[in-house]
C-alpha atoms as a PDB file:
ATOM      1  CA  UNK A   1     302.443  16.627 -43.060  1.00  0.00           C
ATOM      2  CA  UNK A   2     304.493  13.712 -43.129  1.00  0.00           C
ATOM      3  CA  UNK A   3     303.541  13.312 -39.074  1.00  0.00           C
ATOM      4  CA  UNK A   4     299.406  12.506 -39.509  1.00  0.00           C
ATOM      5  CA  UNK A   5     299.475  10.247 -42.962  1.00  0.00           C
ATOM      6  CA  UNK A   6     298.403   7.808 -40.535  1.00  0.00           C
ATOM      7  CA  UNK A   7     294.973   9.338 -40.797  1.00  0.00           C
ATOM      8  CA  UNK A   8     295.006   7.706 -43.950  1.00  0.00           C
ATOM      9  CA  UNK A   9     294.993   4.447 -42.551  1.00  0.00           C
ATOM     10  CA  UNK A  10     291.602   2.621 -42.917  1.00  0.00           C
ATOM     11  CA  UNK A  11     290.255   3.057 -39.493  1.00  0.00           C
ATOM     12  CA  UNK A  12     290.956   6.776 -39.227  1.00  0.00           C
ATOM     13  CA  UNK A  13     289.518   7.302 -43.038  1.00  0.00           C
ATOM     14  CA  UNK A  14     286.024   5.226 -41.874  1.00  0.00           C
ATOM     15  CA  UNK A  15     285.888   7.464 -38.202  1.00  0.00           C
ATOM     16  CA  UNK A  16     286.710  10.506 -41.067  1.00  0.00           C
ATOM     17  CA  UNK A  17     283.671   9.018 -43.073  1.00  0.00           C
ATOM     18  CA  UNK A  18     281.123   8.741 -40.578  1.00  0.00           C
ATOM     19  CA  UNK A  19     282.216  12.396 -38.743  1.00  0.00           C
ATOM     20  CA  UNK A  20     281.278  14.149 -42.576  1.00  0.00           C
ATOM     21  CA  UNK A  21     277.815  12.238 -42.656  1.00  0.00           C
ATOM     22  CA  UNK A  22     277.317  13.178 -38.952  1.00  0.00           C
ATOM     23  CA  UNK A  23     277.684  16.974 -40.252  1.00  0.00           C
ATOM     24  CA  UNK A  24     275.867  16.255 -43.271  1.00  0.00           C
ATOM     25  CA  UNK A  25     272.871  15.087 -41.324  1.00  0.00           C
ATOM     26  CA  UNK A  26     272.913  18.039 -38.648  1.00  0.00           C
ATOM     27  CA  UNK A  27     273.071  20.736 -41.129  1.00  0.00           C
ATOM     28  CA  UNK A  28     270.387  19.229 -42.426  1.00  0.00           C
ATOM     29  CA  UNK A  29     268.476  19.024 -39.410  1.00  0.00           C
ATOM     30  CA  UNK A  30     269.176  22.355 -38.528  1.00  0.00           C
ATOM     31  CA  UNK A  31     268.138  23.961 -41.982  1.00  0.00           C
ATOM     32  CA  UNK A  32     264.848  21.873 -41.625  1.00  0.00           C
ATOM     33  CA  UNK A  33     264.426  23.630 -38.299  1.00  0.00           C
ATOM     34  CA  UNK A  34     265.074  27.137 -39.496  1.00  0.00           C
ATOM     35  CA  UNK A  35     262.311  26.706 -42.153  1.00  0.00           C
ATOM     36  CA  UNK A  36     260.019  25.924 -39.491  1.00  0.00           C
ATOM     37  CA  UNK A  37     260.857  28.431 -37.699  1.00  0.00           C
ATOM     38  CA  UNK A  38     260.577  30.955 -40.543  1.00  0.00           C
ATOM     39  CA  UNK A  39     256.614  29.286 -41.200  1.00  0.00           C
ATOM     40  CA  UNK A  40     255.485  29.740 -38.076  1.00  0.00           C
ATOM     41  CA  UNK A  41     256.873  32.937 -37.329  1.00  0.00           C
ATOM     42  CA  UNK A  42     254.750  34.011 -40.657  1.00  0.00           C
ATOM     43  CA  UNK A  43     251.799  31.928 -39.934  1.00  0.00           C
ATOM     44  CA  UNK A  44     252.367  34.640 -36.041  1.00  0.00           C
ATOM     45  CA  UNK A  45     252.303  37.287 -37.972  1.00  0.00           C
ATOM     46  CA  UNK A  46     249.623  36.755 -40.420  1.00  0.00           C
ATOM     47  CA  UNK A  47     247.097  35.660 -36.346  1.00  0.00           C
ATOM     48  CA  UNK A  48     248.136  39.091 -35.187  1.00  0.00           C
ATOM     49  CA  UNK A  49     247.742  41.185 -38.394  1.00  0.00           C
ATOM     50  CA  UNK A  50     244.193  39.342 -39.777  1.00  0.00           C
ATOM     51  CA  UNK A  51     242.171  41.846 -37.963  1.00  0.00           C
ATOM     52  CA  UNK A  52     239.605  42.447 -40.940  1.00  0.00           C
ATOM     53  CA  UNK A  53     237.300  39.529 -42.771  1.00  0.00           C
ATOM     54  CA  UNK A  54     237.657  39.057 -46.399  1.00  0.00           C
ATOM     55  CA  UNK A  55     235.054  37.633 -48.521  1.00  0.00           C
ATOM     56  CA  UNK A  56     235.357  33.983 -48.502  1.00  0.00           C
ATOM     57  CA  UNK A  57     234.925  33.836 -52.664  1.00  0.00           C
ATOM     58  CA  UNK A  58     237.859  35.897 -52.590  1.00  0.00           C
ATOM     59  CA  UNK A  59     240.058  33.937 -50.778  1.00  0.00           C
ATOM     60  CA  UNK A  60     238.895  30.070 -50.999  1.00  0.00           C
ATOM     61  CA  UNK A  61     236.934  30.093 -54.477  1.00  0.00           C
ATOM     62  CA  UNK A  62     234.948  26.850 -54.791  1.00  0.00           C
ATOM     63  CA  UNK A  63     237.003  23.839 -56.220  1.00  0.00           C
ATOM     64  CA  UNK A  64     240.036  25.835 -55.269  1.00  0.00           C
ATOM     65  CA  UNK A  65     242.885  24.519 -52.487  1.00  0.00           C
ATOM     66  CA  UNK A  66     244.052  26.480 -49.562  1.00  0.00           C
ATOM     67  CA  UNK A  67     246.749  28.570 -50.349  1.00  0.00           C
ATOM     68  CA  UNK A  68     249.286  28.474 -47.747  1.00  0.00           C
ATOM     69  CA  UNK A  69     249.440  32.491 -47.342  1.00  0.00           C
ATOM     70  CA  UNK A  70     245.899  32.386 -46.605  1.00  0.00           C
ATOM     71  CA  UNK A  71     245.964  30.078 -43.896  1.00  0.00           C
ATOM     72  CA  UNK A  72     244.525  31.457 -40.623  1.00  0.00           C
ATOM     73  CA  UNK A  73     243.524  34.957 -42.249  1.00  0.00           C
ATOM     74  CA  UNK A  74     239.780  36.103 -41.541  1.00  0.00           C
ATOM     75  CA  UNK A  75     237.150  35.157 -44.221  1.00  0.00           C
ATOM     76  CA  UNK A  76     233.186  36.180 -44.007  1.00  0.00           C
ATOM     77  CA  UNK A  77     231.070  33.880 -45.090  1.00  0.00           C
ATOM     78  CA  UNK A  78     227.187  33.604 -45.797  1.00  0.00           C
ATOM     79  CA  UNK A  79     225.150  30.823 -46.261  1.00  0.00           C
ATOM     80  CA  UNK A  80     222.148  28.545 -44.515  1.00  0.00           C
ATOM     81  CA  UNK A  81     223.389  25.740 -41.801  1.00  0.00           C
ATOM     82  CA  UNK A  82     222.749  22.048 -42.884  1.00  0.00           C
ATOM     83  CA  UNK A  83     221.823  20.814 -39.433  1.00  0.00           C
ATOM     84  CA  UNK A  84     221.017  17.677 -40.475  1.00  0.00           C
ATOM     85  CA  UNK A  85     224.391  17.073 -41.626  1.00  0.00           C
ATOM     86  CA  UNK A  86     226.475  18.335 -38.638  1.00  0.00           C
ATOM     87  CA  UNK A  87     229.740  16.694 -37.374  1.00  0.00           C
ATOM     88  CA  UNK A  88     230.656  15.812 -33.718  1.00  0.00           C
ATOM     89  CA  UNK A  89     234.566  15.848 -32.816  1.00  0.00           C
ATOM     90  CA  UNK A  90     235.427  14.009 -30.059  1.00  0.00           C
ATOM     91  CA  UNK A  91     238.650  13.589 -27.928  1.00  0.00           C
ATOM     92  CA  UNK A  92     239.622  17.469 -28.817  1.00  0.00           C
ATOM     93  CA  UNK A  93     241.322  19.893 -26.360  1.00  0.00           C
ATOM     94  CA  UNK A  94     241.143  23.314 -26.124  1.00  0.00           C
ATOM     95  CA  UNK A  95     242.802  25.727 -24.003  1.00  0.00           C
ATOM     96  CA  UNK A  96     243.352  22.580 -22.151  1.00  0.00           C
ATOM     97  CA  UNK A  97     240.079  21.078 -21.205  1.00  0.00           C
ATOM     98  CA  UNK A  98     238.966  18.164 -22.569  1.00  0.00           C
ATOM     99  CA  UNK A  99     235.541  18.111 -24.859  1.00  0.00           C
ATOM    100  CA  UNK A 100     234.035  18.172 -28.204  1.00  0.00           C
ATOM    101  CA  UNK A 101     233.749  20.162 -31.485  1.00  0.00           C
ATOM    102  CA  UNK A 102     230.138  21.196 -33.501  1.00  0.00           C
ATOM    103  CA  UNK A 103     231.107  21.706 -36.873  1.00  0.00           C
ATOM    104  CA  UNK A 104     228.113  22.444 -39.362  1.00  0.00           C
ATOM    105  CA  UNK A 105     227.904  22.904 -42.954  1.00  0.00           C
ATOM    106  CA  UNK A 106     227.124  26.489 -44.203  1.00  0.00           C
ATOM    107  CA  UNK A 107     225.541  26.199 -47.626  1.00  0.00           C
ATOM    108  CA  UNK A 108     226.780  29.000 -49.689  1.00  0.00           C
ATOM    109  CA  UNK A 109     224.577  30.623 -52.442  1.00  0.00           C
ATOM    110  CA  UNK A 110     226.648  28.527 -55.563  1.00  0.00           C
ATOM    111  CA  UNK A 111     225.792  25.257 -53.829  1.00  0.00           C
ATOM    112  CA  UNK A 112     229.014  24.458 -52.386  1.00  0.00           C
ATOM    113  CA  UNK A 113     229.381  24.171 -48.670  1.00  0.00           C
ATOM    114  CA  UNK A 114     232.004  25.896 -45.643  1.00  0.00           C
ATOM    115  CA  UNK A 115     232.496  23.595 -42.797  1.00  0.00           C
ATOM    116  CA  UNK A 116     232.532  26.074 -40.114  1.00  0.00           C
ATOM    117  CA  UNK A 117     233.484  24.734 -36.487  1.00  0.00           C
ATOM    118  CA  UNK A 118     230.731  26.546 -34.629  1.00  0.00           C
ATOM    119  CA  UNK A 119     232.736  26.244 -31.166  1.00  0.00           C
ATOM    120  CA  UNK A 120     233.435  23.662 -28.293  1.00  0.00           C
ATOM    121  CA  UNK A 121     231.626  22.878 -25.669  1.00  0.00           C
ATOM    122  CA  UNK A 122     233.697  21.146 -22.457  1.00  0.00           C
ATOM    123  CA  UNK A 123     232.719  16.767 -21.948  1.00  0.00           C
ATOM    124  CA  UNK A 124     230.795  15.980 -18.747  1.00  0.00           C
ATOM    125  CA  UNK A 125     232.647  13.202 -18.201  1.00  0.00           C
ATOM    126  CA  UNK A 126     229.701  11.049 -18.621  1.00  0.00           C
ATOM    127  CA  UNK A 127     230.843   9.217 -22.733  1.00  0.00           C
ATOM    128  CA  UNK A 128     228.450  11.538 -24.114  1.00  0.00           C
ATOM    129  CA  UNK A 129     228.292  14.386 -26.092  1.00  0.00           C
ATOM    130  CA  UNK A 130     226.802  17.199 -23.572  1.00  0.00           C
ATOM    131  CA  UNK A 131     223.573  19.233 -24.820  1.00  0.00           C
ATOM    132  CA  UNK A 132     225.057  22.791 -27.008  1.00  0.00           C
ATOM    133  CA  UNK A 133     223.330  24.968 -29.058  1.00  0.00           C
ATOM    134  CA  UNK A 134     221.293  24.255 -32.343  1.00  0.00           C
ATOM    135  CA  UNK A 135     222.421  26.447 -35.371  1.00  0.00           C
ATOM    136  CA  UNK A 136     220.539  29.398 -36.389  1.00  0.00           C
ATOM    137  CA  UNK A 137     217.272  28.975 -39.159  1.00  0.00           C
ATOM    138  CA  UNK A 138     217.926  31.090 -42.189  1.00  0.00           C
ATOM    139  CA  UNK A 139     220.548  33.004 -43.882  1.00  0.00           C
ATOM    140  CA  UNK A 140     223.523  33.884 -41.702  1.00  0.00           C
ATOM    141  CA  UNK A 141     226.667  35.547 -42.232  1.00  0.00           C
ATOM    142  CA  UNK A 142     229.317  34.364 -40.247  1.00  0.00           C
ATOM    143  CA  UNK A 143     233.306  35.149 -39.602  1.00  0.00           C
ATOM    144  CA  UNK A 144     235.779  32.583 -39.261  1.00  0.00           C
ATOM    145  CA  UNK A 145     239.630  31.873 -38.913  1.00  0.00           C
ATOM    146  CA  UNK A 146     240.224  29.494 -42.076  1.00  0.00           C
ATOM    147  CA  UNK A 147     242.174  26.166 -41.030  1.00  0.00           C
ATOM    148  CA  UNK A 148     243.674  23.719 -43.647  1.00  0.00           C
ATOM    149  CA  UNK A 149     242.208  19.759 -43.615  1.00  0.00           C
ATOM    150  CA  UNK A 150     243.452  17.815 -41.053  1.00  0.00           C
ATOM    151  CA  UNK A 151     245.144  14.378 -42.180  1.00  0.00           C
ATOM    152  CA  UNK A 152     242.648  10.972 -42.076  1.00  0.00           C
ATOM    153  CA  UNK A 153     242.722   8.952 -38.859  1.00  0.00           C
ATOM    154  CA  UNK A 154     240.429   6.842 -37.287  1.00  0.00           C
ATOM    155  CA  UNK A 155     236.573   6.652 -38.927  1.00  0.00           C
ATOM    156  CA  UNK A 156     233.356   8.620 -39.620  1.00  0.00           C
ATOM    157  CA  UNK A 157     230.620   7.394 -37.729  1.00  0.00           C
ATOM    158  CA  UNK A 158     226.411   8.257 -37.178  1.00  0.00           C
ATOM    159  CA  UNK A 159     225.365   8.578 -33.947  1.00  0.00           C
ATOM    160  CA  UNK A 160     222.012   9.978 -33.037  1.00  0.00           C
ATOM    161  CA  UNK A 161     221.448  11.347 -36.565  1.00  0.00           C
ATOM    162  CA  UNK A 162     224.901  13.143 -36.886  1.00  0.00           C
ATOM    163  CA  UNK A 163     227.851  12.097 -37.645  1.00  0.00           C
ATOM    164  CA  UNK A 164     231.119  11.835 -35.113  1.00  0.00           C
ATOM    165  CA  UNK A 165     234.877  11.531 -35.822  1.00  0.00           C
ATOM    166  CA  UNK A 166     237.722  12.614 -34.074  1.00  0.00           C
ATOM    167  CA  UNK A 167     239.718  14.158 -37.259  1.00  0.00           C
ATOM    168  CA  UNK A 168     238.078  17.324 -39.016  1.00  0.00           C
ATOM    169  CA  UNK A 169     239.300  16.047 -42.657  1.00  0.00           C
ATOM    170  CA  UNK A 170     237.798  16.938 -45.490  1.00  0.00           C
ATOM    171  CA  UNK A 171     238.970  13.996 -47.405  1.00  0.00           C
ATOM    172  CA  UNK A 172     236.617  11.923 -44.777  1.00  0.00           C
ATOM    173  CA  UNK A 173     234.069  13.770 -44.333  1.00  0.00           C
ATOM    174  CA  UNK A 174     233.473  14.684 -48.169  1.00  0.00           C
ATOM    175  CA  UNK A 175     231.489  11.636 -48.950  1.00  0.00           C
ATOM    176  CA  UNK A 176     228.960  12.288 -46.784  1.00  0.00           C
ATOM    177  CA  UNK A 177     227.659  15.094 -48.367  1.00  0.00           C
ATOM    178  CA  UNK A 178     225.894  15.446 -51.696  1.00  0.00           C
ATOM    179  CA  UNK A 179     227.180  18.898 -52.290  1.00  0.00           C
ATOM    180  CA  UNK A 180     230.691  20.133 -52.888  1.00  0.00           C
ATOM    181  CA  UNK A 181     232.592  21.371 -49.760  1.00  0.00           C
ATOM    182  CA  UNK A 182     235.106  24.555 -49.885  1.00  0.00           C
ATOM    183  CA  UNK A 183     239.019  23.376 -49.586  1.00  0.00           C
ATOM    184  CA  UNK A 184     239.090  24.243 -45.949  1.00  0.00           C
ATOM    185  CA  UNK A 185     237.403  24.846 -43.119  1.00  0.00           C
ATOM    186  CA  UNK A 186     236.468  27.535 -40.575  1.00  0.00           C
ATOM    187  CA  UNK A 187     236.812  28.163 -36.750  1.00  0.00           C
ATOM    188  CA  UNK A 188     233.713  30.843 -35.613  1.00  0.00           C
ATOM    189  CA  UNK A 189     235.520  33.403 -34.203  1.00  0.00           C
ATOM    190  CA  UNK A 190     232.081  34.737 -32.450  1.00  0.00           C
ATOM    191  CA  UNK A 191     230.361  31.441 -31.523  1.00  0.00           C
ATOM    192  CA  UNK A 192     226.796  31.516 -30.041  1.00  0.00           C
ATOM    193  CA  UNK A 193     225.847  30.998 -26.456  1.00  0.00           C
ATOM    194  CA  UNK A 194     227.227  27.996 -24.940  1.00  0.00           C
ATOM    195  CA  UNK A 195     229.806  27.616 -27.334  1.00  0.00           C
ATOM    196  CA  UNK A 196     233.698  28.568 -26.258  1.00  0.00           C
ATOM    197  CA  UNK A 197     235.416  29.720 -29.022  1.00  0.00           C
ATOM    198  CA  UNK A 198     238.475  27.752 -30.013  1.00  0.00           C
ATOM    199  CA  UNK A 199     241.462  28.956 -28.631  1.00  0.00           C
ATOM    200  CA  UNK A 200     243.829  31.325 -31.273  1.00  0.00           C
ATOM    201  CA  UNK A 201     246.785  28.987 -32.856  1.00  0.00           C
ATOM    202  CA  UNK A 202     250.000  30.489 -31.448  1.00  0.00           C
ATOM    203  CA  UNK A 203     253.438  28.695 -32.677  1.00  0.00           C
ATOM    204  CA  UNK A 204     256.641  28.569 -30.763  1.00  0.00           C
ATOM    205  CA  UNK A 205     258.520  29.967 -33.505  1.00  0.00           C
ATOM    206  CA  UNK A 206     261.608  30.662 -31.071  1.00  0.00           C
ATOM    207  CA  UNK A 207     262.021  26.953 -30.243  1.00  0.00           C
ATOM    208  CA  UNK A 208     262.563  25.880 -33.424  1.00  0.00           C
ATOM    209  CA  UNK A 209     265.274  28.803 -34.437  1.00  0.00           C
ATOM    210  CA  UNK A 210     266.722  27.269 -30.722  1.00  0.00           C
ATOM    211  CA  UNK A 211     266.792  23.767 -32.694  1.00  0.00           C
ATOM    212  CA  UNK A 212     268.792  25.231 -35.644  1.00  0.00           C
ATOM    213  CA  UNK A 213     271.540  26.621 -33.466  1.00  0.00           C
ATOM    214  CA  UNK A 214     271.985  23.839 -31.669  1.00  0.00           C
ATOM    215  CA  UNK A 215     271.951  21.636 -34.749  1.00  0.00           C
ATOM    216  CA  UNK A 216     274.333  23.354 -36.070  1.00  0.00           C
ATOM    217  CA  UNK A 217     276.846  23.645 -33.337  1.00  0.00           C
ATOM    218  CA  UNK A 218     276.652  19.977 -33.025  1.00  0.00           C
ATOM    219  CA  UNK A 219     277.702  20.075 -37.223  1.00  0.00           C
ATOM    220  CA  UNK A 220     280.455  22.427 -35.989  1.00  0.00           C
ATOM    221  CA  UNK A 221     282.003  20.556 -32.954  1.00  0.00           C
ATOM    222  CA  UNK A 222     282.428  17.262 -35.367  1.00  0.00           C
ATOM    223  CA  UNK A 223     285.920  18.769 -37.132  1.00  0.00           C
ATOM    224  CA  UNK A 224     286.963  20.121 -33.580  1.00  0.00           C
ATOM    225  CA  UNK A 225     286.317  16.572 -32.410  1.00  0.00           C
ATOM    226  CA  UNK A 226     288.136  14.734 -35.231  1.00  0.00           C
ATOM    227  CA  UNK A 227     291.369  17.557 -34.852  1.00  0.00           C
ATOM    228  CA  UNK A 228     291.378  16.526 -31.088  1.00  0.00           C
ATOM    229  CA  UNK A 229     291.725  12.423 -31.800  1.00  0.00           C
ATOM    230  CA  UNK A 230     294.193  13.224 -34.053  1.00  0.00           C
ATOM    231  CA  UNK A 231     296.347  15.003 -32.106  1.00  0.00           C
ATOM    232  CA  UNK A 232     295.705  12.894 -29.199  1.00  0.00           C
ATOM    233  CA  UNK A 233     296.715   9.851 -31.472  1.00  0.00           C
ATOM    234  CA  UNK A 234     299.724  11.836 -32.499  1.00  0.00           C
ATOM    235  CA  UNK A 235     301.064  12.441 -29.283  1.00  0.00           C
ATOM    236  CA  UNK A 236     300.551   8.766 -28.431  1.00  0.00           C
ATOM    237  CA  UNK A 237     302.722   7.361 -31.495  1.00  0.00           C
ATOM    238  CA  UNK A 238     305.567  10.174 -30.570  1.00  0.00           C
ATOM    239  CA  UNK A 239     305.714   9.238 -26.582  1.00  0.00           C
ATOM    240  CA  UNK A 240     305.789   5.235 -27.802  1.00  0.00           C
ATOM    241  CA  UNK A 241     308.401   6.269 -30.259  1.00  0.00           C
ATOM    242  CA  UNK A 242     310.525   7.884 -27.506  1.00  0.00           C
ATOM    243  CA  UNK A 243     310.722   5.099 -25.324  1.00  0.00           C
ATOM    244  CA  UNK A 244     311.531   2.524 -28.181  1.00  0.00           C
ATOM    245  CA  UNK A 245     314.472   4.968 -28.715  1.00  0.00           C
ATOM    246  CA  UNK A 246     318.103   3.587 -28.234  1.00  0.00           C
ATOM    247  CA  UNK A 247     318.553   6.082 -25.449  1.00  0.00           C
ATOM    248  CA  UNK A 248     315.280   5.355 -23.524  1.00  0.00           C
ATOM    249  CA  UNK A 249     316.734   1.804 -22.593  1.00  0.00           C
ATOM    250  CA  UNK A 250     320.176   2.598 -20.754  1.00  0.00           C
ATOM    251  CA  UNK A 251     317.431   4.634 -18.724  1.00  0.00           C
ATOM    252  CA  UNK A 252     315.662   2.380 -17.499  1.00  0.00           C
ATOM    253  CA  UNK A 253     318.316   0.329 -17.055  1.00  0.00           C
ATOM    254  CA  UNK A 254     319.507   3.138 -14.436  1.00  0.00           C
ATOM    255  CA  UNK A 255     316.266   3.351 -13.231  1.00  0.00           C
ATOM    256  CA  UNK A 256     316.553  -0.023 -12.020  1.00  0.00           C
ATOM    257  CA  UNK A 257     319.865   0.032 -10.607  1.00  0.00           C
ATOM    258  CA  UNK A 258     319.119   2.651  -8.430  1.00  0.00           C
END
């Protein structure tokens, strides 16, 4: 052991320092991307199981949040459309065309209100918001995939006597409304006529269980690293210790001679 105390010196105890926080901060990286992993490979599996609607009182009670094991289930909902009150989402993309969102508010028999994203319908090209279908008159029962509330960005605006923004948050859109809306919304699985509907949510689960590996083989290869400086530095100090040897001189002064 006597051999490496020169990892004690300063330097090598600072490169030591820096090498554990390098580790630190992968495995921490990589257990962040394992848990992401391990949510969207649930959020996968509750898409491809949700096959039948549950009652939307069952599973996002008024005044209640979105639980995160309900996200993206099936809920059935019935209500009467507030057309006068509809939303336009610009700037959105699904299955990669470019267009806009019609989300209306279904007023449920308590009062409260589902935003329910009635479908998309692809931009012209033109700055404005192409012509799409009116919601029904009346009751109507309708079957959704719920989504939670997407962060604030950007502004609520009227335009034309409804109102446009390019973020569906509740938090935004909230104030606009003199009745209480439901702590998510919904995506019509069955939109009318002219409508697409929006495309299923599918996560790359795999990718991120890629990220952990590789996260953590860049923790492990820190130590291997660190053992290969020092014997590299070891090595070094024993060849420079050879040649300042009494018998490395009347070598070279052979060398010389000859």
């Amino acid at each position: 052991m006597q051999r490496f105390r020169f990892v004690l010196a300063p330097r090598w105890l600072l490169l030591t320092a820096a090498g554990l926080v390098v580790m630190v901060v992968c495995g921490l990286l990589s257990q962040w991307q394992w848990d992401r992993a391990v949510m969207r490979a649930a959020a996968n599996e509750v898409i491809e199981e949700s096959r039948v609607a549950a009652p939307v009182e069952e599973v996002l009670p008024a005044g209640a949040a979105l639980d995160d094991a309900d996200r993206w289930t099936l809920v059935e909902a019935t209500g009467v459309y507030d057309a006068e009150h509809e939303v336009v989402l610009r700037a959105q993309t699904n299955d990669s065309v470019n267009g806009f969102e019609i989300v209306t508010p279904l007023v449920l028999e308590d009062g409260s209100a589902l935003l329910v994203d009635r479908g998309f319908v692809a931009s012209e090209s033109t700055g404005h918001v192409p012509d799409y279908p009116a919601p029904p008159s009346g009751e109507v029962t309708v079957t959704g995939r719920l989504y939670e509330s997407e962060p604030e960005g950007g502004s609520v605006t009227e335009v034309d006597g409804h109102l446009e923004s390019r973020r569906l948050s509740l938090e935004m859109l909230e104030g606009h409304y003199d009745y209480e809306l439901r702590g998510a919304w919904v995506a019509d699985v069955e939109p009318a006529e002219g409508f697409t509907a929006l495309e299923t949510p599918s996560f790359k689960d795999w990718q991120n269980y890629s990220y952990a590996v590789q996260w953590a083989l860049f923790a492990a290869m820190v130590p291997v690293g660190w053992s290969v400086l020092v014997r590299r530095e070891r090595k070094e100090m024993d060849e420079a210790e050879k040649e300042a040897a009494p018998g490395g001189e009347p070598e070279a002064a052979a060398s010389e001679e000859v």
